[in-house]
PDB file of N, CA and C in Angstrom:
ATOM      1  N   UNK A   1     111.405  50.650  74.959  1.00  0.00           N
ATOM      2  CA  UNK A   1     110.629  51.827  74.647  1.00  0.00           C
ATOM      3  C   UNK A   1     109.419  51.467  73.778  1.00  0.00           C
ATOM      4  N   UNK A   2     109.444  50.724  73.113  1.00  0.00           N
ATOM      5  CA  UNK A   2     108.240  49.825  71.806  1.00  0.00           C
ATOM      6  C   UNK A   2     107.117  49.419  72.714  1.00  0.00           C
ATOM      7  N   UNK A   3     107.751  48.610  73.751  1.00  0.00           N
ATOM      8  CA  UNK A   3     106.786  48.146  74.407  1.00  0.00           C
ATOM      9  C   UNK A   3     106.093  49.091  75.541  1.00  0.00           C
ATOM     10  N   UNK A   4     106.536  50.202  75.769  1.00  0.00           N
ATOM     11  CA  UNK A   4     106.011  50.877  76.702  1.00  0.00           C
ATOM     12  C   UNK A   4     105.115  51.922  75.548  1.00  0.00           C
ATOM     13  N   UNK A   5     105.165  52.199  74.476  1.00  0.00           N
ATOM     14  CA  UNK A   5     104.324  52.576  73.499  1.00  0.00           C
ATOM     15  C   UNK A   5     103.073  52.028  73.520  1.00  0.00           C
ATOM     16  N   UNK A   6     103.732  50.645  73.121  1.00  0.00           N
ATOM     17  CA  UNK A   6     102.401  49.553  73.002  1.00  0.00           C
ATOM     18  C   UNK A   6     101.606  49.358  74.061  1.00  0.00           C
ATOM     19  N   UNK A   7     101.722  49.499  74.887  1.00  0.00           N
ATOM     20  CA  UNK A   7     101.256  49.660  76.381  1.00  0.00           C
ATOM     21  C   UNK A   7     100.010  50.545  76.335  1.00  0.00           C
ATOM     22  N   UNK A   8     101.029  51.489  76.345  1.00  0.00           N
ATOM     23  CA  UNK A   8     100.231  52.965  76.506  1.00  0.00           C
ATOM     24  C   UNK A   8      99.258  52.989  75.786  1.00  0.00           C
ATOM     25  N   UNK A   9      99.453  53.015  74.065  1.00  0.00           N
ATOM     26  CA  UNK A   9      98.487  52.751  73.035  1.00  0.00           C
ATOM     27  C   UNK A   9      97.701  51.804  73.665  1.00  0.00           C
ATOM     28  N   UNK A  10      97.502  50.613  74.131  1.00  0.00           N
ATOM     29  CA  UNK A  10      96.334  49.625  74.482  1.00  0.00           C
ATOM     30  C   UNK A  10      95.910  50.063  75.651  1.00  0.00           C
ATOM     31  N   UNK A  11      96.285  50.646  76.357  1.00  0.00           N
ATOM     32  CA  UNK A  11      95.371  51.236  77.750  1.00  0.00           C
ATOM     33  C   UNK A  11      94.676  52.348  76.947  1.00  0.00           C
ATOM     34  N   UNK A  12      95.143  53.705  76.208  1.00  0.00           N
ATOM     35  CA  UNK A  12      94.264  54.119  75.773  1.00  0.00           C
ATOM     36  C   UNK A  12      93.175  54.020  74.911  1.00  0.00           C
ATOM     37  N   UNK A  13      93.407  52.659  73.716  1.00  0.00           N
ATOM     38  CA  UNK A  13      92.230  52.229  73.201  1.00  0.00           C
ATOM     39  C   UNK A  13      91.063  51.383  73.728  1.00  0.00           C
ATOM     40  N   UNK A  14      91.225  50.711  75.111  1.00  0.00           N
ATOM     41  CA  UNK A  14      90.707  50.471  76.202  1.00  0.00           C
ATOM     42  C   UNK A  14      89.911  51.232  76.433  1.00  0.00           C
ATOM     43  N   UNK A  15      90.387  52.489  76.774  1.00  0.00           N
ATOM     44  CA  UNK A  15      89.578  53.572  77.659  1.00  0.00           C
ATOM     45  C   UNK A  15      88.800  54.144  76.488  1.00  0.00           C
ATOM     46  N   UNK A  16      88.909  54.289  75.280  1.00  0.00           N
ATOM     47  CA  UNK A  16      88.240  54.836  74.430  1.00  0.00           C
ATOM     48  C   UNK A  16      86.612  53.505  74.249  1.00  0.00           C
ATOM     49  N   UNK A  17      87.326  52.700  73.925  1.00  0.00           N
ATOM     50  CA  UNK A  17      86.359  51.234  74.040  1.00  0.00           C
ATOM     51  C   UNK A  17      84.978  51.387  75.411  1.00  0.00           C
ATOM     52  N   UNK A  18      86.055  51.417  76.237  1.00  0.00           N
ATOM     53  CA  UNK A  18      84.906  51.336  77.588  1.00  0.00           C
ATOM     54  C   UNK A  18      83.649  52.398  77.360  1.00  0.00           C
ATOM     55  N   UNK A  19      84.151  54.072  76.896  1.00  0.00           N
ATOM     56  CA  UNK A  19      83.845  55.010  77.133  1.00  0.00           C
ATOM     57  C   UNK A  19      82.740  54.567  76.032  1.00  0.00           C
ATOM     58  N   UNK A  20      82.775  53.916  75.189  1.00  0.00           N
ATOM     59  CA  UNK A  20      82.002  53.874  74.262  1.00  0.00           C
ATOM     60  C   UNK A  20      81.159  52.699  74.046  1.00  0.00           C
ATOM     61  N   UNK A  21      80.821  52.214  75.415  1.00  0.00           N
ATOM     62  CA  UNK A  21      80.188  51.061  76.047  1.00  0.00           C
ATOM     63  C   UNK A  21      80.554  49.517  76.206  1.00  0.00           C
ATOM     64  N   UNK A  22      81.934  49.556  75.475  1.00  0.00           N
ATOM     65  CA  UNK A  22      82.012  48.000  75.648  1.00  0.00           C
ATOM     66  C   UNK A  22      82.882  47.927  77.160  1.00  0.00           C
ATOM     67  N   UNK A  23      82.921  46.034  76.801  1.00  0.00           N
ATOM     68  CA  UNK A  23      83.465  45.931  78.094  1.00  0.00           C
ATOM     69  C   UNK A  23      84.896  45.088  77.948  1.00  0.00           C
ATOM     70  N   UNK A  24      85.457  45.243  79.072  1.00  0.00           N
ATOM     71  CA  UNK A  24      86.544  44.535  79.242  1.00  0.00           C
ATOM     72  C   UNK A  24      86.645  43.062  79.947  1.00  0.00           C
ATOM     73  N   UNK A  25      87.288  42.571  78.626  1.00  0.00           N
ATOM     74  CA  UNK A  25      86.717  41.106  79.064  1.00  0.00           C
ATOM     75  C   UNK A  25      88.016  40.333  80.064  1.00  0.00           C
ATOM     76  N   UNK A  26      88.897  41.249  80.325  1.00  0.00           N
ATOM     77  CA  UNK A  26      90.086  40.914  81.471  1.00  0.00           C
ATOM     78  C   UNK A  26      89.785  41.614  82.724  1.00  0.00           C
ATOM     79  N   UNK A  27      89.001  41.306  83.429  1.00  0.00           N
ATOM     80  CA  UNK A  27      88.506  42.374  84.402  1.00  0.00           C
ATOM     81  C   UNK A  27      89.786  43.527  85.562  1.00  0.00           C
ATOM     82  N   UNK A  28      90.447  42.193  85.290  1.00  0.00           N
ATOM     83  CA  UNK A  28      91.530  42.845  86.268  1.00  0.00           C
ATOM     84  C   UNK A  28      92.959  43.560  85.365  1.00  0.00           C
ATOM     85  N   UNK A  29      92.623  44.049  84.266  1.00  0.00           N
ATOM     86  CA  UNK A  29      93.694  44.792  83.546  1.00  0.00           C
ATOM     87  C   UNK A  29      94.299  45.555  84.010  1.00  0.00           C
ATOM     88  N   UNK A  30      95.534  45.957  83.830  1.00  0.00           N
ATOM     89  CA  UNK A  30      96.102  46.989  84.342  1.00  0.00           C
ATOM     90  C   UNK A  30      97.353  47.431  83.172  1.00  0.00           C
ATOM     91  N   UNK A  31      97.134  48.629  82.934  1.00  0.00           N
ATOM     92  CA  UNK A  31      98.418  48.880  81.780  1.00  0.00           C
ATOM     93  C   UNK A  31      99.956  48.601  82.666  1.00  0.00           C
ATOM     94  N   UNK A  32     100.309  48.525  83.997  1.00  0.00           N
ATOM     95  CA  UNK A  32     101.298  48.733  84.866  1.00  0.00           C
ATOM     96  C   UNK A  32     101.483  46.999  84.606  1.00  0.00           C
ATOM     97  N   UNK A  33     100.801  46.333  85.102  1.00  0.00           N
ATOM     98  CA  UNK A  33     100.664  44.863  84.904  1.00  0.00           C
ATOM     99  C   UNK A  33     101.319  44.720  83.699  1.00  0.00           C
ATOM    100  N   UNK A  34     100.784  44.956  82.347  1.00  0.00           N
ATOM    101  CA  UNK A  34     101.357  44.368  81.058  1.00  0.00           C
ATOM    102  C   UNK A  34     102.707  45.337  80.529  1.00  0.00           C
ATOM    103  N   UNK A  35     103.178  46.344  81.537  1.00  0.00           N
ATOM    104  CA  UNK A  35     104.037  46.840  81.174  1.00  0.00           C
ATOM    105  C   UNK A  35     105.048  45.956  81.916  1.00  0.00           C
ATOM    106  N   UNK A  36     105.160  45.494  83.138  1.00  0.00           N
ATOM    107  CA  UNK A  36     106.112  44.802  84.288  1.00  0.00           C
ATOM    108  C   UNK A  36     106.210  43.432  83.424  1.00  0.00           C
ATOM    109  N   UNK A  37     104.856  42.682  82.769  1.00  0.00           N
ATOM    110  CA  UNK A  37     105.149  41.053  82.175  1.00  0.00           C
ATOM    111  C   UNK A  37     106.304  41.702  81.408  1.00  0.00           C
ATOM    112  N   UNK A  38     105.840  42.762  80.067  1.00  0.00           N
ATOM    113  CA  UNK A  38     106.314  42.542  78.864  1.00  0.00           C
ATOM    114  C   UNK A  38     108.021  42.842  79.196  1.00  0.00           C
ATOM    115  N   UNK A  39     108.124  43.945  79.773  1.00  0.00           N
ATOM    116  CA  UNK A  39     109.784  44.399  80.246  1.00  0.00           C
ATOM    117  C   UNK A  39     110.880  43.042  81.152  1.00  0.00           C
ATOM    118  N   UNK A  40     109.955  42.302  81.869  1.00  0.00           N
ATOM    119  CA  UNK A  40     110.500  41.015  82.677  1.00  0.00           C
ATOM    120  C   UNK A  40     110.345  40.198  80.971  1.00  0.00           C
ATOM    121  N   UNK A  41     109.855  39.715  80.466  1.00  0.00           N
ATOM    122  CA  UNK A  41     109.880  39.378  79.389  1.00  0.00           C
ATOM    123  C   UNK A  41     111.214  39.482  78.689  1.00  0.00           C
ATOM    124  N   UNK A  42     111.182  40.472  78.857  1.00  0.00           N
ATOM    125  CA  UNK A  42     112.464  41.489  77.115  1.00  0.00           C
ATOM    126  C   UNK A  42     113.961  41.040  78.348  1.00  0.00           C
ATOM    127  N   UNK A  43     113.589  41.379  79.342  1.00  0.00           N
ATOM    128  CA  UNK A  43     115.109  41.502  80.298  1.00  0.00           C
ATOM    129  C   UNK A  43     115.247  39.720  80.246  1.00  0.00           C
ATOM    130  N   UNK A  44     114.317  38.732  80.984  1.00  0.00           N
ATOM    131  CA  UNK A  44     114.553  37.477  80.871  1.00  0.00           C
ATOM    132  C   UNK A  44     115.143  36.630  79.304  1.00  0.00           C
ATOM    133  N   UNK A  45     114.807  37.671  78.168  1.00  0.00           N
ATOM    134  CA  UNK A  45     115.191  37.036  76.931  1.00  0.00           C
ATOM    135  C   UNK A  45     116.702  37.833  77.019  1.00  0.00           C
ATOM    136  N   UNK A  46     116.684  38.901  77.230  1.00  0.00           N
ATOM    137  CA  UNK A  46     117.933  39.482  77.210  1.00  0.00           C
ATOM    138  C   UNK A  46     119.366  38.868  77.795  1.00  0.00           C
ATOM    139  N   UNK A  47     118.962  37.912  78.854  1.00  0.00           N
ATOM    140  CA  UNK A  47     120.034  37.330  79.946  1.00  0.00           C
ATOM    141  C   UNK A  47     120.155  36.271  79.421  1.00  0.00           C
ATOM    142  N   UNK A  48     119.277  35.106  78.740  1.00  0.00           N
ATOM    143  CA  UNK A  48     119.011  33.848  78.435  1.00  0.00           C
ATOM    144  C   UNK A  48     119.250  33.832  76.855  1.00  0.00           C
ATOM    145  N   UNK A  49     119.058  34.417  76.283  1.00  0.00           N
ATOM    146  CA  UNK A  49     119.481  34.148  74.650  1.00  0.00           C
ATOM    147  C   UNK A  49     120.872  34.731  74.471  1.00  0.00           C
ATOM    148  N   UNK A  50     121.640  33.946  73.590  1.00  0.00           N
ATOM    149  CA  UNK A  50     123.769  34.724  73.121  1.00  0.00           C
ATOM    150  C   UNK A  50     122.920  35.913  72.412  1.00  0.00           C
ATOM    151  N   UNK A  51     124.233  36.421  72.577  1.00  0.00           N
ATOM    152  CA  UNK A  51     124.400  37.991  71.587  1.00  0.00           C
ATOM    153  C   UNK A  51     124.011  37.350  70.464  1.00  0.00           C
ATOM    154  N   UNK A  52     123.354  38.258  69.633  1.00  0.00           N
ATOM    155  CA  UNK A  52     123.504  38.094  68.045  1.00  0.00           C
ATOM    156  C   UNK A  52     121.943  38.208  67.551  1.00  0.00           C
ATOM    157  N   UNK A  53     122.012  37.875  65.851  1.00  0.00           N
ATOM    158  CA  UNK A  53     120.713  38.359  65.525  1.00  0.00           C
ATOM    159  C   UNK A  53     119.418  38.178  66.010  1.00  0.00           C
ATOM    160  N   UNK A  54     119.547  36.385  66.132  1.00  0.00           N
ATOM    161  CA  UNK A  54     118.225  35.851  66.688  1.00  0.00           C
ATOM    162  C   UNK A  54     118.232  36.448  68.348  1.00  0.00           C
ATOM    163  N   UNK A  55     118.662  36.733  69.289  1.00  0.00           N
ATOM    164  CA  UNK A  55     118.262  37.334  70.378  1.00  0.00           C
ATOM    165  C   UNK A  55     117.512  38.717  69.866  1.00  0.00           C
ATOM    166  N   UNK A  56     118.463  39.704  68.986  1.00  0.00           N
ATOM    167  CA  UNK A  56     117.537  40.829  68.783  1.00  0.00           C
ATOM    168  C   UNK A  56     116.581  40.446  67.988  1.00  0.00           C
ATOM    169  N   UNK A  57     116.255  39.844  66.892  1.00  0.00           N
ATOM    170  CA  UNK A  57     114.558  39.437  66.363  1.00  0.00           C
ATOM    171  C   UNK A  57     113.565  39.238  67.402  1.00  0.00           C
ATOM    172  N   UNK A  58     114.222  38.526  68.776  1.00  0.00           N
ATOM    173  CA  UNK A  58     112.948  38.054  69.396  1.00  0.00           C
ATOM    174  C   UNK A  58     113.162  38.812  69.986  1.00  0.00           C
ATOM    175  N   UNK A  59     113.553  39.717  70.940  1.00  0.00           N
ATOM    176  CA  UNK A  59     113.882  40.848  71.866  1.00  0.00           C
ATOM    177  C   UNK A  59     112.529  42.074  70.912  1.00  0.00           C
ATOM    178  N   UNK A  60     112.914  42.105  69.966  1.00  0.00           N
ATOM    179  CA  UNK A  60     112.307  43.376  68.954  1.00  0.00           C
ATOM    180  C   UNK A  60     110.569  42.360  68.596  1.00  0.00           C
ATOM    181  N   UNK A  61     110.643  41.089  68.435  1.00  0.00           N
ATOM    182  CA  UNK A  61     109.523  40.758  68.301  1.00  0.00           C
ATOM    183  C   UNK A  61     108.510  40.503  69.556  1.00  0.00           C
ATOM    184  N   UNK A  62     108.784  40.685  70.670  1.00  0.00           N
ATOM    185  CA  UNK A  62     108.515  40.493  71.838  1.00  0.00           C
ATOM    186  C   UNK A  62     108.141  42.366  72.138  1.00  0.00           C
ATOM    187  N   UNK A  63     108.561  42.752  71.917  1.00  0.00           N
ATOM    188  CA  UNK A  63     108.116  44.503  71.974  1.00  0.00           C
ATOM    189  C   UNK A  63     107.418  44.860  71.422  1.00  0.00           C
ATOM    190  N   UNK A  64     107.283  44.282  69.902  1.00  0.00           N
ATOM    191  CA  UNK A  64     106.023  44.498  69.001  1.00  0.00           C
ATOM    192  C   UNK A  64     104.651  44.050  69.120  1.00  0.00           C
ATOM    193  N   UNK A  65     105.023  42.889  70.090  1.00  0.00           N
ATOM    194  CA  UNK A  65     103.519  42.161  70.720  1.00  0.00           C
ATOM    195  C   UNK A  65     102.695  42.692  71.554  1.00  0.00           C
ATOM    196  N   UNK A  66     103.378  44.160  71.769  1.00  0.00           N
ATOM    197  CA  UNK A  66     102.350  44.723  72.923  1.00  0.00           C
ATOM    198  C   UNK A  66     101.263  45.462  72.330  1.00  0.00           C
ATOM    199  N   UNK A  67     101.835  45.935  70.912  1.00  0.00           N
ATOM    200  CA  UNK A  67     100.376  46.258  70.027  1.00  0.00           C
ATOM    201  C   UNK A  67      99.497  45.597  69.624  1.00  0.00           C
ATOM    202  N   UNK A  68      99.342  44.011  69.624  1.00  0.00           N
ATOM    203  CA  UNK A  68      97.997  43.383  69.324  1.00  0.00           C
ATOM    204  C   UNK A  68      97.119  43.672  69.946  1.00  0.00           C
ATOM    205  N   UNK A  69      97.185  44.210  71.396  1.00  0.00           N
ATOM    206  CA  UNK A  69      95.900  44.538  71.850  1.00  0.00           C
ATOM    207  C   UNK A  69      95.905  45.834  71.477  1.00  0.00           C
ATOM    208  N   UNK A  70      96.272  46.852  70.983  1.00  0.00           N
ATOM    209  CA  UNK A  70      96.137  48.196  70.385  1.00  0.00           C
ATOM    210  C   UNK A  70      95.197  47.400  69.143  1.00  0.00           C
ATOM    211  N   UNK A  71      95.411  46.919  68.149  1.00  0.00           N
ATOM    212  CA  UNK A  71      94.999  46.224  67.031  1.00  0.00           C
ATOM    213  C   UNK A  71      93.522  45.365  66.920  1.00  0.00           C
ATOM    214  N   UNK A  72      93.690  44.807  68.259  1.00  0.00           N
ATOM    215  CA  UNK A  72      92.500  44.488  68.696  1.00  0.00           C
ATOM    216  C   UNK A  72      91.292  44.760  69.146  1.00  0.00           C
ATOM    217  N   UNK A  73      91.310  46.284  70.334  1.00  0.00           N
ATOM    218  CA  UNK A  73      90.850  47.138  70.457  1.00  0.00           C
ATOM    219  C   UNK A  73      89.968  48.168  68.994  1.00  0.00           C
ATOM    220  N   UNK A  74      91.080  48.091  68.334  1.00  0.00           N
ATOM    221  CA  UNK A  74      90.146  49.198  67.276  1.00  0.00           C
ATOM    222  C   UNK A  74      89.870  48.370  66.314  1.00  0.00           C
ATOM    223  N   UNK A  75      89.830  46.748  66.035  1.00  0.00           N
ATOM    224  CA  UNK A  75      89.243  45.921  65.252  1.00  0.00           C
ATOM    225  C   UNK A  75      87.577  45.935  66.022  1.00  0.00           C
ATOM    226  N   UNK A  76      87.728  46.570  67.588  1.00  0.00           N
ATOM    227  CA  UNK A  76      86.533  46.297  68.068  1.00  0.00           C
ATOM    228  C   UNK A  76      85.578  47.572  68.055  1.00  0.00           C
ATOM    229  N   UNK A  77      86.175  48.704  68.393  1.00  0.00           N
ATOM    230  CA  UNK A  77      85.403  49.705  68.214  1.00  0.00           C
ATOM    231  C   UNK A  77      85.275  49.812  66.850  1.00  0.00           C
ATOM    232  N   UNK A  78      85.441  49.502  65.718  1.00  0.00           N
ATOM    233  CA  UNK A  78      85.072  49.980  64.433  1.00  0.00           C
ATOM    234  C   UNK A  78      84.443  49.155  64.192  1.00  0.00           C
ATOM    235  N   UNK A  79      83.902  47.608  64.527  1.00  0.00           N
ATOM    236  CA  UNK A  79      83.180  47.093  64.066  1.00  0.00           C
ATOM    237  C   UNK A  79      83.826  45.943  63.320  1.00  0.00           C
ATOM    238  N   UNK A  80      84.878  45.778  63.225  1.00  0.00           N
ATOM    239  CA  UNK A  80      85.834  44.587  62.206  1.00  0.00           C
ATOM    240  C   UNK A  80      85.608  43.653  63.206  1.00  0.00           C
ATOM    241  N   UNK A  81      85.615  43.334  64.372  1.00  0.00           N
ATOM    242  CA  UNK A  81      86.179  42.818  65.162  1.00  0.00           C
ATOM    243  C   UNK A  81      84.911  42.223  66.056  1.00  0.00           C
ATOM    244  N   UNK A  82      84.675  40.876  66.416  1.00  0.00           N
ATOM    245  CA  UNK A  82      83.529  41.365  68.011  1.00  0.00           C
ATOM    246  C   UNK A  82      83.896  41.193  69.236  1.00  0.00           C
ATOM    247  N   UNK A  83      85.614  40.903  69.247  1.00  0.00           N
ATOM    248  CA  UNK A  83      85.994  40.787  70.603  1.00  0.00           C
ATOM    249  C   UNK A  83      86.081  39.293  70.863  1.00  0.00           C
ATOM    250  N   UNK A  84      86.601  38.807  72.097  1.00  0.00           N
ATOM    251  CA  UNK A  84      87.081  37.384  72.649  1.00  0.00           C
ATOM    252  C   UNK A  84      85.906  37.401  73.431  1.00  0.00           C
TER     253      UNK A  84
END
């Protein structure tokens, strides 16, 4: 669910970005795309790491990674940021 947040949040700061002239420097983005890596991601760690804490740290830290590009995005529209 984190990661489908994070998702969402970075497609819409995207679209706010574009709207406000910049560009996208992944031409072929797709929020559906980084939702299918990140979830094959979480399920492939899910099958491959034992039960226990360190599976959920990286399971939970692997969900949280979908907001750097949320983070990134508004480092760019505000000006903190100039982009990759």
């Amino acid at each position: 669910m984190i990661a489908a947040v994070g998702v969402a949040m970075d497609f819409a700061t995207t679209q706010v970005g574009l709207a406000r002239g910049f560009l996208e420097a992944h031409l072929l983005y797709s929020p559906v795309y980084s939702l299918v890596i990140f979830w094959a991601l979480l399920t492939v760690a899910t099958l491959a790491l034992p039960t226990g804490k360190a599976r959920r740290m990286f399971i939970f830290a692997i969900a949280w990674l979908t907001f750097v590009g949320v983070f990134n995005n508004v480092f760019v529209i505000t000006g903190i940021f100039r982009g990759l």
